[in-house]
PDB file of N, CA and C in Angstrom:
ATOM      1  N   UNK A   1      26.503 -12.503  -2.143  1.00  0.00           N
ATOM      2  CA  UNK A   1      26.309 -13.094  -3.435  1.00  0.00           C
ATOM      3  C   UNK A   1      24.887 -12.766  -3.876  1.00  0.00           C
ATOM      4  N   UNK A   2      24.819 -11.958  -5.055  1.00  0.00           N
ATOM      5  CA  UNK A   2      23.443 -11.599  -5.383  1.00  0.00           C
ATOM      6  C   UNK A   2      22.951 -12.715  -6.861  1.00  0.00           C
ATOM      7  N   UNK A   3      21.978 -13.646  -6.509  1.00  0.00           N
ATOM      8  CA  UNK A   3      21.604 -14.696  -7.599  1.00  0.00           C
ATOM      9  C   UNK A   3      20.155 -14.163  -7.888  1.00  0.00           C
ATOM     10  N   UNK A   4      19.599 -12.863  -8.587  1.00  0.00           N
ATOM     11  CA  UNK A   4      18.116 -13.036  -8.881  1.00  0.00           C
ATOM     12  C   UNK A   4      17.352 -13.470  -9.517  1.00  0.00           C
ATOM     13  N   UNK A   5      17.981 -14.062  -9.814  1.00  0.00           N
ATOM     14  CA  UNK A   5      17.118 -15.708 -10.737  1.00  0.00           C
ATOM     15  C   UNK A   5      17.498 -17.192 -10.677  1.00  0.00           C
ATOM     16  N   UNK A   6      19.092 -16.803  -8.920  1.00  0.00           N
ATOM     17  CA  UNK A   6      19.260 -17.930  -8.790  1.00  0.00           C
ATOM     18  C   UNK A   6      20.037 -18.637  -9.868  1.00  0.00           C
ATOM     19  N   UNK A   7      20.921 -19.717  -9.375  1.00  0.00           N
ATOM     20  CA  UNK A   7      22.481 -20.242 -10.297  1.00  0.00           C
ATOM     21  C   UNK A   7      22.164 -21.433  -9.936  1.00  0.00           C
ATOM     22  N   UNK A   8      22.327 -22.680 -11.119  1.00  0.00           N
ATOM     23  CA  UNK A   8      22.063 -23.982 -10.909  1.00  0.00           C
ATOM     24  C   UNK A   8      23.311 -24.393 -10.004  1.00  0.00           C
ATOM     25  N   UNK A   9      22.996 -25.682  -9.733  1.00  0.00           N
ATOM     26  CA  UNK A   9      23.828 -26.176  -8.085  1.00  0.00           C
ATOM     27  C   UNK A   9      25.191 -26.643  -9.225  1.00  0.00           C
ATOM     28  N   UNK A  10      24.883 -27.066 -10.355  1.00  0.00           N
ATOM     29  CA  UNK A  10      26.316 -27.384 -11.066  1.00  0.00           C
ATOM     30  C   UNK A  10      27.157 -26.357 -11.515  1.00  0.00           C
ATOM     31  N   UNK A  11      26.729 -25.262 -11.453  1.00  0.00           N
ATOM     32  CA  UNK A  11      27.404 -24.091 -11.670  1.00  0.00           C
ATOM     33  C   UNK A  11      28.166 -23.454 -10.514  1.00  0.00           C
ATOM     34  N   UNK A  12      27.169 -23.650  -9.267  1.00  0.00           N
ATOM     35  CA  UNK A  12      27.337 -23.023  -7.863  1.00  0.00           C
ATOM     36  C   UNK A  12      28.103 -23.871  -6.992  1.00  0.00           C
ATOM     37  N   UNK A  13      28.465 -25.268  -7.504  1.00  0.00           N
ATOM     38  CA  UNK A  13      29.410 -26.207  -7.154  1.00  0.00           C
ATOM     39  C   UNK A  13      30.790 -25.586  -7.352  1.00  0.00           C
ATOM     40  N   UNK A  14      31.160 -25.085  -8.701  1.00  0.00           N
ATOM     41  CA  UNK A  14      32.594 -24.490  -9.171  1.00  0.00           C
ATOM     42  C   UNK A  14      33.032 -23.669  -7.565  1.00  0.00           C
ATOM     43  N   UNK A  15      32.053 -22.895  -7.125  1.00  0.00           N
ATOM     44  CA  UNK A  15      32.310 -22.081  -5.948  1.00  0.00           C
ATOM     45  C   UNK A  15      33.376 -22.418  -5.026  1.00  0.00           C
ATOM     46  N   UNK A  16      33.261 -23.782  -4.624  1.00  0.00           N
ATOM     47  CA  UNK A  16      34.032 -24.715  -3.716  1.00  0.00           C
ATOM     48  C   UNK A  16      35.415 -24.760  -4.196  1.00  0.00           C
ATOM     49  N   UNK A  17      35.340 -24.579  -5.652  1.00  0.00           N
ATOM     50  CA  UNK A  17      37.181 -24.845  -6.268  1.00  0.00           C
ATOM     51  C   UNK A  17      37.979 -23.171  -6.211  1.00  0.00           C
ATOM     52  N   UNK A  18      37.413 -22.566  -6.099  1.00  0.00           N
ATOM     53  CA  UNK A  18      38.076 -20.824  -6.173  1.00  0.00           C
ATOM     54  C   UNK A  18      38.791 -20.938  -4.987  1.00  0.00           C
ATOM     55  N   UNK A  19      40.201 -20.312  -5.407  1.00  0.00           N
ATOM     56  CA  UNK A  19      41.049 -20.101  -4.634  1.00  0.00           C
ATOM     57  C   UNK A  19      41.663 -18.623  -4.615  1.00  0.00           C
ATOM     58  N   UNK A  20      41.726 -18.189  -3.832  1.00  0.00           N
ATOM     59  CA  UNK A  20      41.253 -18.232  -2.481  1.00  0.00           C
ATOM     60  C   UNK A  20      40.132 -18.423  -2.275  1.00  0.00           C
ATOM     61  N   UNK A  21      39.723 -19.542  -1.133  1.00  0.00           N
ATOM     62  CA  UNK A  21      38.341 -19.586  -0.790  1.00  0.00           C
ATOM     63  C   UNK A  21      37.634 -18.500  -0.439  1.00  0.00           C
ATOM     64  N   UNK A  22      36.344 -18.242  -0.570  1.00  0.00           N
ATOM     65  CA  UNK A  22      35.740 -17.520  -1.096  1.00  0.00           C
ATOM     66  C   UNK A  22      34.773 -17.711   0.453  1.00  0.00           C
ATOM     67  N   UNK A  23      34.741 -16.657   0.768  1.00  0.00           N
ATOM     68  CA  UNK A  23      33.562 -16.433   2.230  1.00  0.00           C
ATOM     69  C   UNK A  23      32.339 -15.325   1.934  1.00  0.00           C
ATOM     70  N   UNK A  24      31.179 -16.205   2.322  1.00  0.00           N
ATOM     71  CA  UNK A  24      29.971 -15.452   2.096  1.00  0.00           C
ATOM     72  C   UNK A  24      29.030 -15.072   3.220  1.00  0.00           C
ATOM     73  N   UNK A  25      28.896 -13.958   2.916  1.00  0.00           N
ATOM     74  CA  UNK A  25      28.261 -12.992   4.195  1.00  0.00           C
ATOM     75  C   UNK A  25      26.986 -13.371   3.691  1.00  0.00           C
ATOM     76  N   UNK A  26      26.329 -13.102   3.041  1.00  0.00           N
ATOM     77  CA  UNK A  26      25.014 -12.702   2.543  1.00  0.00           C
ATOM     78  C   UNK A  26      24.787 -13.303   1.042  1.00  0.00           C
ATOM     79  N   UNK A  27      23.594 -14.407   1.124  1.00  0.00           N
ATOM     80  CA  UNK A  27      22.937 -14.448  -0.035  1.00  0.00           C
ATOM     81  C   UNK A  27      21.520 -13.873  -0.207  1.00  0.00           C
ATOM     82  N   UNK A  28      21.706 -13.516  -1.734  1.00  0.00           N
ATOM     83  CA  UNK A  28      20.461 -11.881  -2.252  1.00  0.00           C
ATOM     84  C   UNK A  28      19.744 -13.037  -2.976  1.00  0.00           C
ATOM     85  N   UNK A  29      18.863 -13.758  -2.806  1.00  0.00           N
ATOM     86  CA  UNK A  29      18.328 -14.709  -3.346  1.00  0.00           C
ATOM     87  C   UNK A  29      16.643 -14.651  -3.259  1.00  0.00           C
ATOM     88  N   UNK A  30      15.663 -14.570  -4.092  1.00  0.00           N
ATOM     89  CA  UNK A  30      14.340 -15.182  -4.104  1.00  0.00           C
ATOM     90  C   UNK A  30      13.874 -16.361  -3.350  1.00  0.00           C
ATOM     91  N   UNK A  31      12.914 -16.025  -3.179  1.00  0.00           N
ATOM     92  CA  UNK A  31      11.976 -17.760  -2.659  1.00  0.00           C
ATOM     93  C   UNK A  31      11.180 -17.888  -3.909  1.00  0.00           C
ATOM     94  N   UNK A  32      10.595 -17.671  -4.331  1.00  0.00           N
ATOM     95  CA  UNK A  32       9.525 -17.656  -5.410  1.00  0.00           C
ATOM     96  C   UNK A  32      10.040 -18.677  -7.049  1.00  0.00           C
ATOM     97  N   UNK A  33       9.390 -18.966  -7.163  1.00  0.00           N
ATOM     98  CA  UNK A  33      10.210 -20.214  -8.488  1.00  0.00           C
ATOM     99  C   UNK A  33       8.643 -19.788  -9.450  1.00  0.00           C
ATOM    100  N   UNK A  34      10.181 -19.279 -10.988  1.00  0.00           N
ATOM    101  CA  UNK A  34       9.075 -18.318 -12.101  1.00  0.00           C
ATOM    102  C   UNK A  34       9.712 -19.157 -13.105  1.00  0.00           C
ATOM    103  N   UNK A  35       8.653 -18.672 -13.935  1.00  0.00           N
ATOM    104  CA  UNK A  35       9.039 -19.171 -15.130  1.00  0.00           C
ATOM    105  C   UNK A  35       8.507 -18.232 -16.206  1.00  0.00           C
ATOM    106  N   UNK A  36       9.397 -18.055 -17.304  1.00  0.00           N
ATOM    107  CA  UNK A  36       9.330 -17.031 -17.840  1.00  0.00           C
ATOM    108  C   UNK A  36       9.321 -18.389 -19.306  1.00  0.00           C
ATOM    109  N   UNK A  37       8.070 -18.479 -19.855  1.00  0.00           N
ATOM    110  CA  UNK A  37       8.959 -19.845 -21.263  1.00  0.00           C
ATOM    111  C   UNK A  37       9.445 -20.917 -20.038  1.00  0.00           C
ATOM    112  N   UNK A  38      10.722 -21.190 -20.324  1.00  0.00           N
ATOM    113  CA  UNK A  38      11.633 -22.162 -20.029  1.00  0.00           C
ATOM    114  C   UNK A  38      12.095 -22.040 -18.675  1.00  0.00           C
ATOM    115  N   UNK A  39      12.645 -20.741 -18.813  1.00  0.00           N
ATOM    116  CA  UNK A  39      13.797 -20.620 -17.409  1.00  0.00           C
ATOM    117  C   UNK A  39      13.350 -19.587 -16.732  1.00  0.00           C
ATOM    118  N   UNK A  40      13.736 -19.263 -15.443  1.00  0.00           N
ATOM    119  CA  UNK A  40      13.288 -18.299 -14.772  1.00  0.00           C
ATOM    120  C   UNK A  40      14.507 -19.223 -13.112  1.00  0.00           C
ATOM    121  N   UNK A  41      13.594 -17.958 -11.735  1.00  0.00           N
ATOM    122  CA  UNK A  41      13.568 -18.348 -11.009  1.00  0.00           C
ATOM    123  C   UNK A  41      13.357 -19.772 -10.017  1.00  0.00           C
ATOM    124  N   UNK A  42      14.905 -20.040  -9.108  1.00  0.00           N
ATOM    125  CA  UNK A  42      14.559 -21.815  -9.223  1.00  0.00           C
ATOM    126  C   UNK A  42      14.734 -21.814  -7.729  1.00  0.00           C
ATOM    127  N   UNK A  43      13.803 -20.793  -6.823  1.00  0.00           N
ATOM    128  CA  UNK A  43      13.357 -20.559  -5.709  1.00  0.00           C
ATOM    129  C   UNK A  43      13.848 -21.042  -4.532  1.00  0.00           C
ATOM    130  N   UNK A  44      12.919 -21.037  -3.350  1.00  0.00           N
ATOM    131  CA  UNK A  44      13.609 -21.546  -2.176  1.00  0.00           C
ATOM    132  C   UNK A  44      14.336 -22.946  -2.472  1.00  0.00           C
ATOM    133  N   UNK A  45      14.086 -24.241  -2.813  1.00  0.00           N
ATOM    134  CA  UNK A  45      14.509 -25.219  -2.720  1.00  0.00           C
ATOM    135  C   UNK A  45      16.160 -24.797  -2.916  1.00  0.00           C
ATOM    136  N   UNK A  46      16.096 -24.163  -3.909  1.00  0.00           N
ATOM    137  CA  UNK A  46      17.443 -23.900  -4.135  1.00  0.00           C
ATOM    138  C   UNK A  46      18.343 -22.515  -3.662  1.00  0.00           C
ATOM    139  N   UNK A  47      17.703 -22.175  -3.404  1.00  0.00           N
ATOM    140  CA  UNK A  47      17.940 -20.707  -2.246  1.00  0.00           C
ATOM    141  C   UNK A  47      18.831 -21.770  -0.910  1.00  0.00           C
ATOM    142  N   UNK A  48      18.372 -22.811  -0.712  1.00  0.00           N
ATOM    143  CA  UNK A  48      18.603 -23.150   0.481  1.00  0.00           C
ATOM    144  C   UNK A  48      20.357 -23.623   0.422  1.00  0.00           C
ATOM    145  N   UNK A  49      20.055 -24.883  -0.981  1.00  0.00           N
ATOM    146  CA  UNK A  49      21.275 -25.515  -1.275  1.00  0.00           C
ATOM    147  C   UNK A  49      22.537 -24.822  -1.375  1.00  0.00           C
ATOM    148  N   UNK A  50      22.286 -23.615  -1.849  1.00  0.00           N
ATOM    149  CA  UNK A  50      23.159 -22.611  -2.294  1.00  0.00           C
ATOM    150  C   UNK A  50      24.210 -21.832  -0.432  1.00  0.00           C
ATOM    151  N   UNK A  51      22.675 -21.483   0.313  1.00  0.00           N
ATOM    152  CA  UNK A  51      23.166 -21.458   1.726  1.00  0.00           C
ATOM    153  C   UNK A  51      24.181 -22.531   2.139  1.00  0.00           C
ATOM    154  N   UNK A  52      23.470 -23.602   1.614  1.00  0.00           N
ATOM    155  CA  UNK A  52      23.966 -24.444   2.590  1.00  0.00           C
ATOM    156  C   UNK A  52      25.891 -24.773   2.342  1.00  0.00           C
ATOM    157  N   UNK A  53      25.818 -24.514   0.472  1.00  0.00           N
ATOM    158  CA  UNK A  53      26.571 -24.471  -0.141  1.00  0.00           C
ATOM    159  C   UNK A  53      27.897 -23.625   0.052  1.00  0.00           C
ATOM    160  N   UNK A  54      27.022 -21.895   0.103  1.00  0.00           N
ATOM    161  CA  UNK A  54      28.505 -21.104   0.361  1.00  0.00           C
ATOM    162  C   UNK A  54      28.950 -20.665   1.655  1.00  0.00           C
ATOM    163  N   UNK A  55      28.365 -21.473   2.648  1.00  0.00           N
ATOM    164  CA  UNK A  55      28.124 -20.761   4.217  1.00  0.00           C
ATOM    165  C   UNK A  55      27.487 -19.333   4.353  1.00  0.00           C
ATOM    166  N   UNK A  56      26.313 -18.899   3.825  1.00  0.00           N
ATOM    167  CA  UNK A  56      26.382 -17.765   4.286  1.00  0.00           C
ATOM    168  C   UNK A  56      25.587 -17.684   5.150  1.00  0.00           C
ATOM    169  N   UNK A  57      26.267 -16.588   6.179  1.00  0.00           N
ATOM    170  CA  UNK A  57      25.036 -16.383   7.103  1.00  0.00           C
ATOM    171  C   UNK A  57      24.298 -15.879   6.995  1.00  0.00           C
ATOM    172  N   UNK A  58      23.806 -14.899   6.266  1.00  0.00           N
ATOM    173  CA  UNK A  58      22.051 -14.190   6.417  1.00  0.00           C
ATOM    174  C   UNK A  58      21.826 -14.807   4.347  1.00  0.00           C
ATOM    175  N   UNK A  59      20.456 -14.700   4.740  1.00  0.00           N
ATOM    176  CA  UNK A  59      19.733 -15.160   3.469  1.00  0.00           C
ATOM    177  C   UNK A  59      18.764 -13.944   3.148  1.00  0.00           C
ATOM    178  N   UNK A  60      18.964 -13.412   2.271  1.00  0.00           N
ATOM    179  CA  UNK A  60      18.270 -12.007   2.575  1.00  0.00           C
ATOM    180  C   UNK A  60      17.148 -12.226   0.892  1.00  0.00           C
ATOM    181  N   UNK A  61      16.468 -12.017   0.911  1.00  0.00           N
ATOM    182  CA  UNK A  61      15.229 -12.593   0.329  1.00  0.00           C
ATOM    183  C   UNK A  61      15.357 -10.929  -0.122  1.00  0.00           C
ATOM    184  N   UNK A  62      15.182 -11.516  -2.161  1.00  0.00           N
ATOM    185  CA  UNK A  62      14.856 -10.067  -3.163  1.00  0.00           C
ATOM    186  C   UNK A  62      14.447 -10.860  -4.223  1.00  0.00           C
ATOM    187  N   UNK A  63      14.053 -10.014  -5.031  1.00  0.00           N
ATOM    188  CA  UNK A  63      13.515 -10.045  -6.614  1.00  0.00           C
ATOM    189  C   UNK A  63      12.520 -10.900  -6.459  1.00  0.00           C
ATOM    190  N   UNK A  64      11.595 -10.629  -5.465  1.00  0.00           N
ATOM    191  CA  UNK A  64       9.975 -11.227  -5.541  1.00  0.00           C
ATOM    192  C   UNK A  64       8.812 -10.587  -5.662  1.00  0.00           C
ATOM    193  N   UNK A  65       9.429  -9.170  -5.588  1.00  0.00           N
ATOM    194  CA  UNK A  65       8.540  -8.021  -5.652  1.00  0.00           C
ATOM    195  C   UNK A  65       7.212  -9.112  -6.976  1.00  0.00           C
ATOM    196  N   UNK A  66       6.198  -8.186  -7.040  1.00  0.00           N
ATOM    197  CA  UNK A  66       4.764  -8.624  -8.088  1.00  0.00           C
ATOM    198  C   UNK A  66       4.808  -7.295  -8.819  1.00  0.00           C
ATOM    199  N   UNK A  67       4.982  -7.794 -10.101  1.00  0.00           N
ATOM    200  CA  UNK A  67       4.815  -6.725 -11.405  1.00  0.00           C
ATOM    201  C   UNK A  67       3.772  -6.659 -11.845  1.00  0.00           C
ATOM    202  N   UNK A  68       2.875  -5.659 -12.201  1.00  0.00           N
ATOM    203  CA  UNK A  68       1.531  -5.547 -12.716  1.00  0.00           C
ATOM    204  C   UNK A  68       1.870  -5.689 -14.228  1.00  0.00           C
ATOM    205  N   UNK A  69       1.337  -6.930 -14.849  1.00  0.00           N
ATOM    206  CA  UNK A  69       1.604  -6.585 -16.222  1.00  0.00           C
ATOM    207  C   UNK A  69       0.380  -7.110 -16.905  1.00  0.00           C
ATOM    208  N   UNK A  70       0.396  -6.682 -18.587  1.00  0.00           N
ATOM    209  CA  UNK A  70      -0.494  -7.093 -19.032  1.00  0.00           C
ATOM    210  C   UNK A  70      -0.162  -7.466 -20.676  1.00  0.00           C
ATOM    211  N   UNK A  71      -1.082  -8.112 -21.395  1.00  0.00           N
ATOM    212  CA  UNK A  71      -0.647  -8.419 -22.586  1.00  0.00           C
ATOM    213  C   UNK A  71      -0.048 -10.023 -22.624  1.00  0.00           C
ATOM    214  N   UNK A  72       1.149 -10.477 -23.493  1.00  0.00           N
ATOM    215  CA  UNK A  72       1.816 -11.467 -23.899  1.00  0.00           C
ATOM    216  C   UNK A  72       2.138 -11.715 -22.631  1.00  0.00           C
ATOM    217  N   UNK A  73       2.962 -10.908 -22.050  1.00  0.00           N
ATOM    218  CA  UNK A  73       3.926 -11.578 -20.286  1.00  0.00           C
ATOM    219  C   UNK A  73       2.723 -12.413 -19.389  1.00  0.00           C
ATOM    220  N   UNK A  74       1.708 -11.871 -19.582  1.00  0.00           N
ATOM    221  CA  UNK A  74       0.379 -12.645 -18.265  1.00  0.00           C
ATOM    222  C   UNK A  74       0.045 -13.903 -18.823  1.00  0.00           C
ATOM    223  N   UNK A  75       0.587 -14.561 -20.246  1.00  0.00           N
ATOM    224  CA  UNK A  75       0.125 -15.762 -20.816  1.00  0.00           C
ATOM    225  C   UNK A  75       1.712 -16.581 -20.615  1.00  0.00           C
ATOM    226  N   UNK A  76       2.881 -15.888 -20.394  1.00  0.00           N
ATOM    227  CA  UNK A  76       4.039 -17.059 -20.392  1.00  0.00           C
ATOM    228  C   UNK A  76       4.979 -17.438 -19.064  1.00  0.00           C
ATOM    229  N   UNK A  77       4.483 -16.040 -17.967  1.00  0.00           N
ATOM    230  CA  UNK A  77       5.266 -16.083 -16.920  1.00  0.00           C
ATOM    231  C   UNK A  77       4.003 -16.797 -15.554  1.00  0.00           C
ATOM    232  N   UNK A  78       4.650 -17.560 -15.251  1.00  0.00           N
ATOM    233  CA  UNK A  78       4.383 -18.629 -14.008  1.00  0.00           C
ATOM    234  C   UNK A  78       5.212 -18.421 -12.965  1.00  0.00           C
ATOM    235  N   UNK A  79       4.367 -18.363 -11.534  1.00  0.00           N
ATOM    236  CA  UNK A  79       4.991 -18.152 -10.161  1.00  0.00           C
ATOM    237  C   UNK A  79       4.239 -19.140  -9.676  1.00  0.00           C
ATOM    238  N   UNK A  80       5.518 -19.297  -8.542  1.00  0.00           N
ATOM    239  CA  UNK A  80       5.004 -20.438  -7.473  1.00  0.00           C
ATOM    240  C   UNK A  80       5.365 -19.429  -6.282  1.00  0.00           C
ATOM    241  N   UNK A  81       4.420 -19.368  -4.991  1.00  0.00           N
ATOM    242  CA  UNK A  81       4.822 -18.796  -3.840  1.00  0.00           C
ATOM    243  C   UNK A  81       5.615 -19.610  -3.179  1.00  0.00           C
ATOM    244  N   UNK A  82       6.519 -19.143  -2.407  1.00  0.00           N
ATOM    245  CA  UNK A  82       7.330 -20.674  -2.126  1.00  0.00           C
ATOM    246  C   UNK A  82       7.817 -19.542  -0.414  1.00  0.00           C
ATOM    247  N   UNK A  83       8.095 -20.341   0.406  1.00  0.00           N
ATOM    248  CA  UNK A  83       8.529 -20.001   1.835  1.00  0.00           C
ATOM    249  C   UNK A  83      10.031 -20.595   2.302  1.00  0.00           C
ATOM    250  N   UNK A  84      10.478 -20.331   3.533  1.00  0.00           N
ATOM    251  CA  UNK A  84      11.702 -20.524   3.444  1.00  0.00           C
ATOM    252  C   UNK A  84      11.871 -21.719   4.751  1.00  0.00           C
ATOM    253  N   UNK A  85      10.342 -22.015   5.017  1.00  0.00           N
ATOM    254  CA  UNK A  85       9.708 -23.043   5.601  1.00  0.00           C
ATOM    255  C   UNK A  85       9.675 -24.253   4.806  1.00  0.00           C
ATOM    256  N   UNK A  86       8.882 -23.974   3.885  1.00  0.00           N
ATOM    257  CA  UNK A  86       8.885 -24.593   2.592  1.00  0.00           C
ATOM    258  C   UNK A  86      10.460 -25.976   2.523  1.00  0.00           C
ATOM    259  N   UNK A  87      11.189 -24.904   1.819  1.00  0.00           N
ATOM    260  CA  UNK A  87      12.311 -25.883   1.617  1.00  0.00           C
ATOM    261  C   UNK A  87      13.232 -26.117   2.789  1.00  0.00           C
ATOM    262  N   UNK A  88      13.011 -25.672   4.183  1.00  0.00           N
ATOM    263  CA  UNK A  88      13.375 -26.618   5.011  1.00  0.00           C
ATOM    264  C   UNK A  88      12.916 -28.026   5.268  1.00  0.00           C
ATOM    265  N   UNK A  89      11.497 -27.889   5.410  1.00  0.00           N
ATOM    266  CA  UNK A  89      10.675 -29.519   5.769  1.00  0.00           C
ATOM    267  C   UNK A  89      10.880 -30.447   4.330  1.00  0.00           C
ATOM    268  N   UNK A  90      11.038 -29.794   3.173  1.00  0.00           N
ATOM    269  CA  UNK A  90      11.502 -30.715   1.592  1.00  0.00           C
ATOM    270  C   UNK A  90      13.186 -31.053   2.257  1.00  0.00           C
ATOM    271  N   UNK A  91      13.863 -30.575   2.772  1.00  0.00           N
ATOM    272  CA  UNK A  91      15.260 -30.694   3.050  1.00  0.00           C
ATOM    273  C   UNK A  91      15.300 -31.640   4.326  1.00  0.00           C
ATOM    274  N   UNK A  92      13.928 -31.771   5.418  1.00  0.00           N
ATOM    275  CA  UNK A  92      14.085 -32.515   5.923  1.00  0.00           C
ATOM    276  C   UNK A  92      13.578 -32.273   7.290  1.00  0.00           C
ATOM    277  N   UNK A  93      13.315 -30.793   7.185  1.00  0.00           N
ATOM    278  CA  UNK A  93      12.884 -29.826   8.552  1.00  0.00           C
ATOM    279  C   UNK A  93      13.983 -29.673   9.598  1.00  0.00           C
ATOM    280  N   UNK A  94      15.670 -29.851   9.413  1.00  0.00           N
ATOM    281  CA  UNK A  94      16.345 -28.860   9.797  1.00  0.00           C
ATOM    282  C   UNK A  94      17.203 -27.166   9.446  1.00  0.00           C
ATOM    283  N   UNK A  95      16.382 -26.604  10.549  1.00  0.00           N
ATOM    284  CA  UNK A  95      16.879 -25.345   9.988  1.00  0.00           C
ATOM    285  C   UNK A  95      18.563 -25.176   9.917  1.00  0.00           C
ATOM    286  N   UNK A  96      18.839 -25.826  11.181  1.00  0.00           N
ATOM    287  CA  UNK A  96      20.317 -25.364  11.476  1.00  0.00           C
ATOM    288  C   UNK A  96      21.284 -24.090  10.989  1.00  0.00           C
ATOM    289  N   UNK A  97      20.762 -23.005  12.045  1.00  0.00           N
ATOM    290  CA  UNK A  97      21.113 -21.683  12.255  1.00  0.00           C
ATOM    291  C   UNK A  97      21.132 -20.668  11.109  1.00  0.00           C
ATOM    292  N   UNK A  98      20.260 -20.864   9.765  1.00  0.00           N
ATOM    293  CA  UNK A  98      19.922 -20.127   8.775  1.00  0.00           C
ATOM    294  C   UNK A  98      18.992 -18.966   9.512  1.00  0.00           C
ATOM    295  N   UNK A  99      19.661 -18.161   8.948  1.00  0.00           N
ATOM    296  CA  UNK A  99      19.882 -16.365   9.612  1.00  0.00           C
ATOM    297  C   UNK A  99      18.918 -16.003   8.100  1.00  0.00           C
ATOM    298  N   UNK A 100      17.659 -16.064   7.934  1.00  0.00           N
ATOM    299  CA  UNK A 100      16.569 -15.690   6.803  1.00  0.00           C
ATOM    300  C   UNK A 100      16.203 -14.003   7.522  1.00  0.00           C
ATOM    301  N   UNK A 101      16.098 -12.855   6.042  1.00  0.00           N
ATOM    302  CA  UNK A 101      15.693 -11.814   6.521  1.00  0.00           C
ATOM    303  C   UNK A 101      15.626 -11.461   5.242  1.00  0.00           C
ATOM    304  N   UNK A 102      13.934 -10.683   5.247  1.00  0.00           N
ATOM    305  CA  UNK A 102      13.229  -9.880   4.561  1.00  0.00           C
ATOM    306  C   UNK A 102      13.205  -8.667   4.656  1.00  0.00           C
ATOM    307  N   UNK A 103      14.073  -7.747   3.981  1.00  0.00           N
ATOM    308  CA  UNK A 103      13.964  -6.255   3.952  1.00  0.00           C
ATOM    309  C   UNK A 103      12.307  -5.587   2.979  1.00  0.00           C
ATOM    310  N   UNK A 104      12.062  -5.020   3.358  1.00  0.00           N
ATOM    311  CA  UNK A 104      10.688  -4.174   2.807  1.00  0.00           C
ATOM    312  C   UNK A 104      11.904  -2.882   1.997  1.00  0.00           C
ATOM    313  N   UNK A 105      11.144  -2.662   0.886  1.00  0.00           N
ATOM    314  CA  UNK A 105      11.698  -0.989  -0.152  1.00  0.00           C
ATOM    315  C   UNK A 105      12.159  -0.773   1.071  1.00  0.00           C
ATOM    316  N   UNK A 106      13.186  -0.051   0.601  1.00  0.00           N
ATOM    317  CA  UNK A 106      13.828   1.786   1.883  1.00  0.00           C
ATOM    318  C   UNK A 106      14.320   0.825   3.283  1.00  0.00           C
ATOM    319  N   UNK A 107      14.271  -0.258   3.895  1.00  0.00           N
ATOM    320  CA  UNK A 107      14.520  -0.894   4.953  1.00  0.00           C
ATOM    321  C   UNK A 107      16.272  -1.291   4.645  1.00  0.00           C
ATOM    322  N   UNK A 108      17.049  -0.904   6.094  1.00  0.00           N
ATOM    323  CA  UNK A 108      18.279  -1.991   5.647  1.00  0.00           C
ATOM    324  C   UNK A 108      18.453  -2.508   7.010  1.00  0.00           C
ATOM    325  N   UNK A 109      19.541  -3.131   6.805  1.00  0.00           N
ATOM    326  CA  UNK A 109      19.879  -4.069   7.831  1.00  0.00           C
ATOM    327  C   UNK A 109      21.440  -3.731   7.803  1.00  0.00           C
ATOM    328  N   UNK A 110      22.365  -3.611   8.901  1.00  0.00           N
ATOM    329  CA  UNK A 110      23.935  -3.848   8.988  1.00  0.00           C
ATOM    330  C   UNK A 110      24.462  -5.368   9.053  1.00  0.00           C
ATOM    331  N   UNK A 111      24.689  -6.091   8.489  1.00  0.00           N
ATOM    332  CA  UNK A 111      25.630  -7.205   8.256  1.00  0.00           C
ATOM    333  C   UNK A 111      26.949  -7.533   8.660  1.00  0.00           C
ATOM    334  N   UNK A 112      27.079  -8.266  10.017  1.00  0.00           N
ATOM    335  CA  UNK A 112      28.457  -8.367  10.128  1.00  0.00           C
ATOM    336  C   UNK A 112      28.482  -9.864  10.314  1.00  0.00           C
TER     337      UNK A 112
END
């Protein structure tokens, strides 16, 4: 499941009603919580819920890359660094067997 800006939990709730149930290998999700104006990225906290949400086993962390920009975008877009530490200890500080992995450009990983 690729979310790069991340899907609110009332949206990501519907998930549970699809039939056939629906099995998730891999969520493509951010840690980082942006804001672009209004909406943006709604980071680990919710990176997690979403895990916790569709069972998946690996959490594979994207769209955090840092854009060099300049002009209007450097006055409306807001980042928070956020860890995947982070919203465990807000959740309560259990990990319970969250499979977290950071690919670098050009890096992959096999998924089974």
């Amino acid at each position: 499941m690729y979310t790069p800006h991340s899907i609110y939990m009332e949206t990501a709730k519907q998930l549970e009603e699809a039939n056939p149930r629906l099995k998730t290998l891999a969520l493509l999700h951010g840690l980082d919580e942006t804001w672009f104006g209004l909406d943006g990225g709604l980071g680990t906290h919710n990176g997690l819920k979403l895990v916790r949400l569709t069972g998946a086993k690996y959490w594979v962390q994207n769209h955090d890359e840092v854009h060099e920009m300049t002009g209007l975008p450097t006055y409306i877009l807001s980042r928070k660094k956020n860890t995947v530490e982070d919203a465990v200890m807000r959740e309560g500080g259990e990990r319970g067997g969250l499979n977290y992995v950071k690919l670098e450009n050009g890096e992959s990983m096999l998924l089974n």
